[in-house]
Structures are given as structure tokens and as C-alpha cells.
PDB file of N, CA and C in Angstrom:
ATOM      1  N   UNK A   1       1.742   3.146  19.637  1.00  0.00           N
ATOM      2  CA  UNK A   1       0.626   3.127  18.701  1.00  0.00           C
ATOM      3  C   UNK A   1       0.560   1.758  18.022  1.00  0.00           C
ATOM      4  N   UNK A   2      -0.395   1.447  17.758  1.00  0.00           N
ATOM      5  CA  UNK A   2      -0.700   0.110  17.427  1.00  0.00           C
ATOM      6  C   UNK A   2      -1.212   0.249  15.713  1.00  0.00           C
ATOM      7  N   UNK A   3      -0.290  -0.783  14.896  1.00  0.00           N
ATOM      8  CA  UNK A   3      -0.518  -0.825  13.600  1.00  0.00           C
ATOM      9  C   UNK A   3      -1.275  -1.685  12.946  1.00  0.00           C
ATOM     10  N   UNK A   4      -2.192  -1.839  12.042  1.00  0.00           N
ATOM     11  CA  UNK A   4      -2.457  -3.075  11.726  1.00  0.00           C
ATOM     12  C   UNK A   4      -1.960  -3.340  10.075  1.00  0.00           C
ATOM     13  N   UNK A   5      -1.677  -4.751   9.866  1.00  0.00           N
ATOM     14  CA  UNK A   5      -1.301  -4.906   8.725  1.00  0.00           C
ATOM     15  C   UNK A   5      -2.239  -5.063   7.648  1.00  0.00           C
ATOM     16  N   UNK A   6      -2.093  -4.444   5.941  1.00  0.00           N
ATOM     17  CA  UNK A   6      -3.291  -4.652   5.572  1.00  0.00           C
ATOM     18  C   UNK A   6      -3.524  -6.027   4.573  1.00  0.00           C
ATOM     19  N   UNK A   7      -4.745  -6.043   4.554  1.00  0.00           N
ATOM     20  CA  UNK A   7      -5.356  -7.386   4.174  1.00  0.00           C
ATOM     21  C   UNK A   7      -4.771  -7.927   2.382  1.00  0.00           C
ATOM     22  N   UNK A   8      -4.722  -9.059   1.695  1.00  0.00           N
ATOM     23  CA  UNK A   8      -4.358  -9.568   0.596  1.00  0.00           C
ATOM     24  C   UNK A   8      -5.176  -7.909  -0.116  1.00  0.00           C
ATOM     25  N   UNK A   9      -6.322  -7.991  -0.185  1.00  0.00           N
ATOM     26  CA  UNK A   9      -6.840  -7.547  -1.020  1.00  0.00           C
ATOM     27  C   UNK A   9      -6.798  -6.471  -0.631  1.00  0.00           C
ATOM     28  N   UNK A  10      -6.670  -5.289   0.467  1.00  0.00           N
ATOM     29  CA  UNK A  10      -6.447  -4.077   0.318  1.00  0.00           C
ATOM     30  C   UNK A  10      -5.117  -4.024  -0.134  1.00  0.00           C
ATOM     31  N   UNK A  11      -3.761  -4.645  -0.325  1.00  0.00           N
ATOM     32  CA  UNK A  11      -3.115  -4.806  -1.271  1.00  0.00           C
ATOM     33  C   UNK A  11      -3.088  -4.107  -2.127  1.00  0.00           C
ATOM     34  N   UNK A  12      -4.227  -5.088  -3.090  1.00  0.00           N
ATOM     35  CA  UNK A  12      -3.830  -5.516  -4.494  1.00  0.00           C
ATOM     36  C   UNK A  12      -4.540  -4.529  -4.753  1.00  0.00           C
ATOM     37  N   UNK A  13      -5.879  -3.725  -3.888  1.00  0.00           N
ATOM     38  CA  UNK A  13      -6.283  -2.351  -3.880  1.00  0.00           C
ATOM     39  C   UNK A  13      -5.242  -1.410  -4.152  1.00  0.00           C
ATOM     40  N   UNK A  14      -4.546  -1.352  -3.617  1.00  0.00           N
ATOM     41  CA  UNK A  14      -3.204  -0.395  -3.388  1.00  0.00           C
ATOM     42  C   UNK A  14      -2.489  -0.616  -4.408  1.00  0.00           C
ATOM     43  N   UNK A  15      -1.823  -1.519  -4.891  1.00  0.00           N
ATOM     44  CA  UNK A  15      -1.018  -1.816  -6.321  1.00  0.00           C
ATOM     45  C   UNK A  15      -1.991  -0.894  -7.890  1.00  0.00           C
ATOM     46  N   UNK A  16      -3.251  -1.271  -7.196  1.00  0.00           N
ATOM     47  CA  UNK A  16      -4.228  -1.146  -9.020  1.00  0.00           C
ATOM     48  C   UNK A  16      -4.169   0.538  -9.013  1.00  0.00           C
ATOM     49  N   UNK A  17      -5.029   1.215  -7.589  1.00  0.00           N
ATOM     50  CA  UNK A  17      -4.481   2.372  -7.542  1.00  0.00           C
ATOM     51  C   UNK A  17      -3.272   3.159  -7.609  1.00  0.00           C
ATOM     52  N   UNK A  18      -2.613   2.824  -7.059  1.00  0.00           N
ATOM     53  CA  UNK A  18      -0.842   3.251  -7.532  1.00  0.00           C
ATOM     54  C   UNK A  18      -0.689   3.055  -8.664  1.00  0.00           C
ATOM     55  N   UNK A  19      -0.939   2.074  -9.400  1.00  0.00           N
ATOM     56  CA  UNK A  19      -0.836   2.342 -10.586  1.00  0.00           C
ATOM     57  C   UNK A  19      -1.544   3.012 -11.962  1.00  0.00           C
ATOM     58  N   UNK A  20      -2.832   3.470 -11.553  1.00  0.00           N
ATOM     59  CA  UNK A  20      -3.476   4.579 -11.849  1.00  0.00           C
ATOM     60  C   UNK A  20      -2.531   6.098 -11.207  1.00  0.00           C
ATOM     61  N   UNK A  21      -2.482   5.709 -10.570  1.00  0.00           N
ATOM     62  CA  UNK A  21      -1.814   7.235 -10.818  1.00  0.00           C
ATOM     63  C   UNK A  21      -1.881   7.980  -9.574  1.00  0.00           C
ATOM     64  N   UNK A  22      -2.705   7.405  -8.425  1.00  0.00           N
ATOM     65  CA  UNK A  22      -3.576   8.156  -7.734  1.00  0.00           C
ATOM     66  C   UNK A  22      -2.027   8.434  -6.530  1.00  0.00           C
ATOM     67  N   UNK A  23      -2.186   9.383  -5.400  1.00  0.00           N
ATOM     68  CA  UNK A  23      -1.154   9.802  -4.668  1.00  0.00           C
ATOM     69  C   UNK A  23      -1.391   8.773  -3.202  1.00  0.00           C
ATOM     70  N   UNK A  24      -0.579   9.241  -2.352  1.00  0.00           N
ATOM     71  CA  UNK A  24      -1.020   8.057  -1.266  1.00  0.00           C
ATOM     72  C   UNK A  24      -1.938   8.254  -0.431  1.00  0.00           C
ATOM     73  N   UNK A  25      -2.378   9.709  -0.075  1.00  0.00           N
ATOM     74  CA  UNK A  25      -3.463  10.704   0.618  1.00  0.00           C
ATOM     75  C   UNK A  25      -4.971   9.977  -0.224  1.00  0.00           C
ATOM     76  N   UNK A  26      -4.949   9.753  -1.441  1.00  0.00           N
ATOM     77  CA  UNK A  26      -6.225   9.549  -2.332  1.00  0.00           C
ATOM     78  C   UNK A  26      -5.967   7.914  -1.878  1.00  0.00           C
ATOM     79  N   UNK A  27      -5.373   6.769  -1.821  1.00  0.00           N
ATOM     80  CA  UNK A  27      -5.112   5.696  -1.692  1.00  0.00           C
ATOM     81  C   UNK A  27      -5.801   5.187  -0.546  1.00  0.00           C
ATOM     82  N   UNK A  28      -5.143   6.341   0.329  1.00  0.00           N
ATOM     83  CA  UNK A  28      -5.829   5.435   1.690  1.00  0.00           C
ATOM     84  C   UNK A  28      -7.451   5.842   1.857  1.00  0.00           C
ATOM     85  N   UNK A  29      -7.275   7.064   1.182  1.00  0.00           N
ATOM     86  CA  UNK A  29      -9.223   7.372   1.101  1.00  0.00           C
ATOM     87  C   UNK A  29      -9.614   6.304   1.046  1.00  0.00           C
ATOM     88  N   UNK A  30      -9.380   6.093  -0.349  1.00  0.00           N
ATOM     89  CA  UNK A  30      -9.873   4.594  -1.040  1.00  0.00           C
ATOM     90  C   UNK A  30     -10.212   3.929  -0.517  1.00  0.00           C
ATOM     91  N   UNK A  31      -9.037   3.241   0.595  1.00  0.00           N
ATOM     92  CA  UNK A  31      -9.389   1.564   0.835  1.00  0.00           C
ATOM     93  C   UNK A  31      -9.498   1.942   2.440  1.00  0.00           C
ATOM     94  N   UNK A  32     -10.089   2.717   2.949  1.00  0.00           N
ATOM     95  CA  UNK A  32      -9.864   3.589   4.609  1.00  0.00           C
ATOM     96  C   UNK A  32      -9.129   3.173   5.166  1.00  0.00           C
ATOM     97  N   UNK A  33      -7.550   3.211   4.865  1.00  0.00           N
ATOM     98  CA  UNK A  33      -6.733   3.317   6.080  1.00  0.00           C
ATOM     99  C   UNK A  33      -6.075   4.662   6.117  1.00  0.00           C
ATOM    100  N   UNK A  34      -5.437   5.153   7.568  1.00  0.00           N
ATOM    101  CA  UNK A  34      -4.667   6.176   7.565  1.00  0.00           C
ATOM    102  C   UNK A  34      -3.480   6.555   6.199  1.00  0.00           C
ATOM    103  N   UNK A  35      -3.217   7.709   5.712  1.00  0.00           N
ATOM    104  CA  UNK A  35      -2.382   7.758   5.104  1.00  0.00           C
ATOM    105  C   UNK A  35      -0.691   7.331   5.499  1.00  0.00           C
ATOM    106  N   UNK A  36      -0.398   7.456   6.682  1.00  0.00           N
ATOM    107  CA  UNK A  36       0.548   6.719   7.365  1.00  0.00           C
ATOM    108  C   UNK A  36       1.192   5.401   7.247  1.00  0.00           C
ATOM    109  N   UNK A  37      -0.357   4.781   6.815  1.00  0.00           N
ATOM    110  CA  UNK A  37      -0.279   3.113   6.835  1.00  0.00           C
ATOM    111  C   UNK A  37       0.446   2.954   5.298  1.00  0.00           C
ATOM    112  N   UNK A  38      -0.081   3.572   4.479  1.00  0.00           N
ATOM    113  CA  UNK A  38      -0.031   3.674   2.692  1.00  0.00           C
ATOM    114  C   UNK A  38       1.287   3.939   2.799  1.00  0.00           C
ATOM    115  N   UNK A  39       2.253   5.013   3.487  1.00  0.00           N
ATOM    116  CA  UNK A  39       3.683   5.418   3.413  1.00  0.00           C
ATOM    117  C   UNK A  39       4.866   4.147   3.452  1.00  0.00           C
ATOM    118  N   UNK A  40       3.921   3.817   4.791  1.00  0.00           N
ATOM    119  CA  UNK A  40       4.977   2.393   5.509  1.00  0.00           C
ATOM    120  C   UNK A  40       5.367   1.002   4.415  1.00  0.00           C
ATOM    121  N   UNK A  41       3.934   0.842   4.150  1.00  0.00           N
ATOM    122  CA  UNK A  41       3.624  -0.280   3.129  1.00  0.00           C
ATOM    123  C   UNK A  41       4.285  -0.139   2.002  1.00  0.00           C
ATOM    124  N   UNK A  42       4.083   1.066   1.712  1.00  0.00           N
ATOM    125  CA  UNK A  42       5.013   1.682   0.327  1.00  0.00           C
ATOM    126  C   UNK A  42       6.557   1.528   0.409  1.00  0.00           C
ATOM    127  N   UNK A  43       6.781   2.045   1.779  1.00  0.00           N
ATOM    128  CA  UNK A  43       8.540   2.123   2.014  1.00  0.00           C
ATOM    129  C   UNK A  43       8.764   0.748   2.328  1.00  0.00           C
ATOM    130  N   UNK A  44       8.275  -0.016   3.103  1.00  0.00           N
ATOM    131  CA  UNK A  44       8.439  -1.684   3.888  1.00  0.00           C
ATOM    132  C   UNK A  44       8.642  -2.542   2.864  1.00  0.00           C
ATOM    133  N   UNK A  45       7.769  -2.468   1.582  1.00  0.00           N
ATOM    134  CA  UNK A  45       7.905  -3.821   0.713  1.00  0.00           C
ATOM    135  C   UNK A  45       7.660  -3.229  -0.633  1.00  0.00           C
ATOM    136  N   UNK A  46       8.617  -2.253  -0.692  1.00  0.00           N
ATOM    137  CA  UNK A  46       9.147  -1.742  -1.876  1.00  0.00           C
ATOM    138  C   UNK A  46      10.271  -2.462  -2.333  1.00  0.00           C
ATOM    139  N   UNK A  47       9.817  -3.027  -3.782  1.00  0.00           N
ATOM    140  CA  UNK A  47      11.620  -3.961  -4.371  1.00  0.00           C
ATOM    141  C   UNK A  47      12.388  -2.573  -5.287  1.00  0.00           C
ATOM    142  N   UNK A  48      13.462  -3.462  -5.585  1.00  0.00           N
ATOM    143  CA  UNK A  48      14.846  -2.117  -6.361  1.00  0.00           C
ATOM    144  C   UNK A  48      14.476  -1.713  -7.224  1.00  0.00           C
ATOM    145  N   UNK A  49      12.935  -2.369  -8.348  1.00  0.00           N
ATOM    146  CA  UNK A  49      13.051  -1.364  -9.462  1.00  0.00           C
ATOM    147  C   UNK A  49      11.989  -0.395  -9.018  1.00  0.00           C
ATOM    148  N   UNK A  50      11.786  -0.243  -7.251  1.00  0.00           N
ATOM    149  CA  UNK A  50      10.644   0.722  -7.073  1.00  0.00           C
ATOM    150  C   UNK A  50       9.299   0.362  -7.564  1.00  0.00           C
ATOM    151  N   UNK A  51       8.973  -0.078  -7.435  1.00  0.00           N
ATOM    152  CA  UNK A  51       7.146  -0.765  -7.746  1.00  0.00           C
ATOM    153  C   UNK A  51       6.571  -1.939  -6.621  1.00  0.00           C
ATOM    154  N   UNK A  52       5.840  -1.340  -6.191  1.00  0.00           N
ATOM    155  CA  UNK A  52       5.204  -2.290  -4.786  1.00  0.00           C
ATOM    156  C   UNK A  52       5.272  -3.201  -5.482  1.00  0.00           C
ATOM    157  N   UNK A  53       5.071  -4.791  -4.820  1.00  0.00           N
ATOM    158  CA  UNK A  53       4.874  -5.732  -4.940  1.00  0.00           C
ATOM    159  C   UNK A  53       4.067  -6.656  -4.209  1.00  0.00           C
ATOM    160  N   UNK A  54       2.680  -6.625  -4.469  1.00  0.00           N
ATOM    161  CA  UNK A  54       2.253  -7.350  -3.338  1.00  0.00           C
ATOM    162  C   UNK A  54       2.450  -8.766  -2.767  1.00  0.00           C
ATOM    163  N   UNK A  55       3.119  -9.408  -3.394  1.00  0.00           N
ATOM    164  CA  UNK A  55       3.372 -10.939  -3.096  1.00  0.00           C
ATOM    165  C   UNK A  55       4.553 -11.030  -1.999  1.00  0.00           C
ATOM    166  N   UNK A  56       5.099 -10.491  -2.176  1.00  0.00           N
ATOM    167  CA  UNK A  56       6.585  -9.899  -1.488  1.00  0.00           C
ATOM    168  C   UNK A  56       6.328  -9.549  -0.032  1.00  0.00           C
ATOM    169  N   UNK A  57       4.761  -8.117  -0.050  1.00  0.00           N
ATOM    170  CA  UNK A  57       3.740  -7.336   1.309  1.00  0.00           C
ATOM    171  C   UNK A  57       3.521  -8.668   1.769  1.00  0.00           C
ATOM    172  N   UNK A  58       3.188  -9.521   1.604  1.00  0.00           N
ATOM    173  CA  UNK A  58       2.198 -10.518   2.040  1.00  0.00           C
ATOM    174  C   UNK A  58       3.057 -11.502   2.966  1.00  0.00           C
ATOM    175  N   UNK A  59       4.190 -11.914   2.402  1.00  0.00           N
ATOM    176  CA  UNK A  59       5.179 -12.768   3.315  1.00  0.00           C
ATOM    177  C   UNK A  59       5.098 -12.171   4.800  1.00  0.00           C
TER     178      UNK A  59
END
């Protein structure tokens, strides 16, 4: 299966929502990617105090 990585700004989409509150099922609504993609991104470039970081996603 073929993944794609997501863009600066679906990102920083993803950071503003997560931090509203919203779950990862409502996230990927949001910015239309699979909920799958939202899990990975979440687990992949998650730092230790637990809070995405998008600068970190982006490298």
C-alpha cells in the first residue's frame, strides 16, 4: 500500500485540531486523509512530552 506524506500545512491543520480537542477519526475528516494516516503521523513524530510537533513531522 502506498502512503503519502502530509503537506506543511495539513500539519499544522492537525496540531490546531488536536489541540482543540478533536479525536483522530474527526481530524482526518477535516483535512481528508484516511484515519490511518492521522495514527502514523501521531505515533511517527510524536516527542517525550507527547504533543505532536510539527517541525520535527517535517524533517
Amino acid at each position: 500500500m502506498k502512503y503519502k506524506q502530509l503537506t506543511i500545512t495539513k500539519r499544522y491543520q492537525l496540531l490546531a485540531l488536536k489541540k482543540l480537542g478533536y479525536n483522530q477519526k474527526e481530524i482526518a475528516e477535516e483535512i481528508g486523509v484516511h484515519p490511518s494516516t492521522i495514527c502514523r503521523e501521531l505515533k511517527h513524530h510524536d516527542v517525550k512530552v507527547h504533543e505532536y510537533n510539527t517541525e520535527m513531522a517535517q524533517v
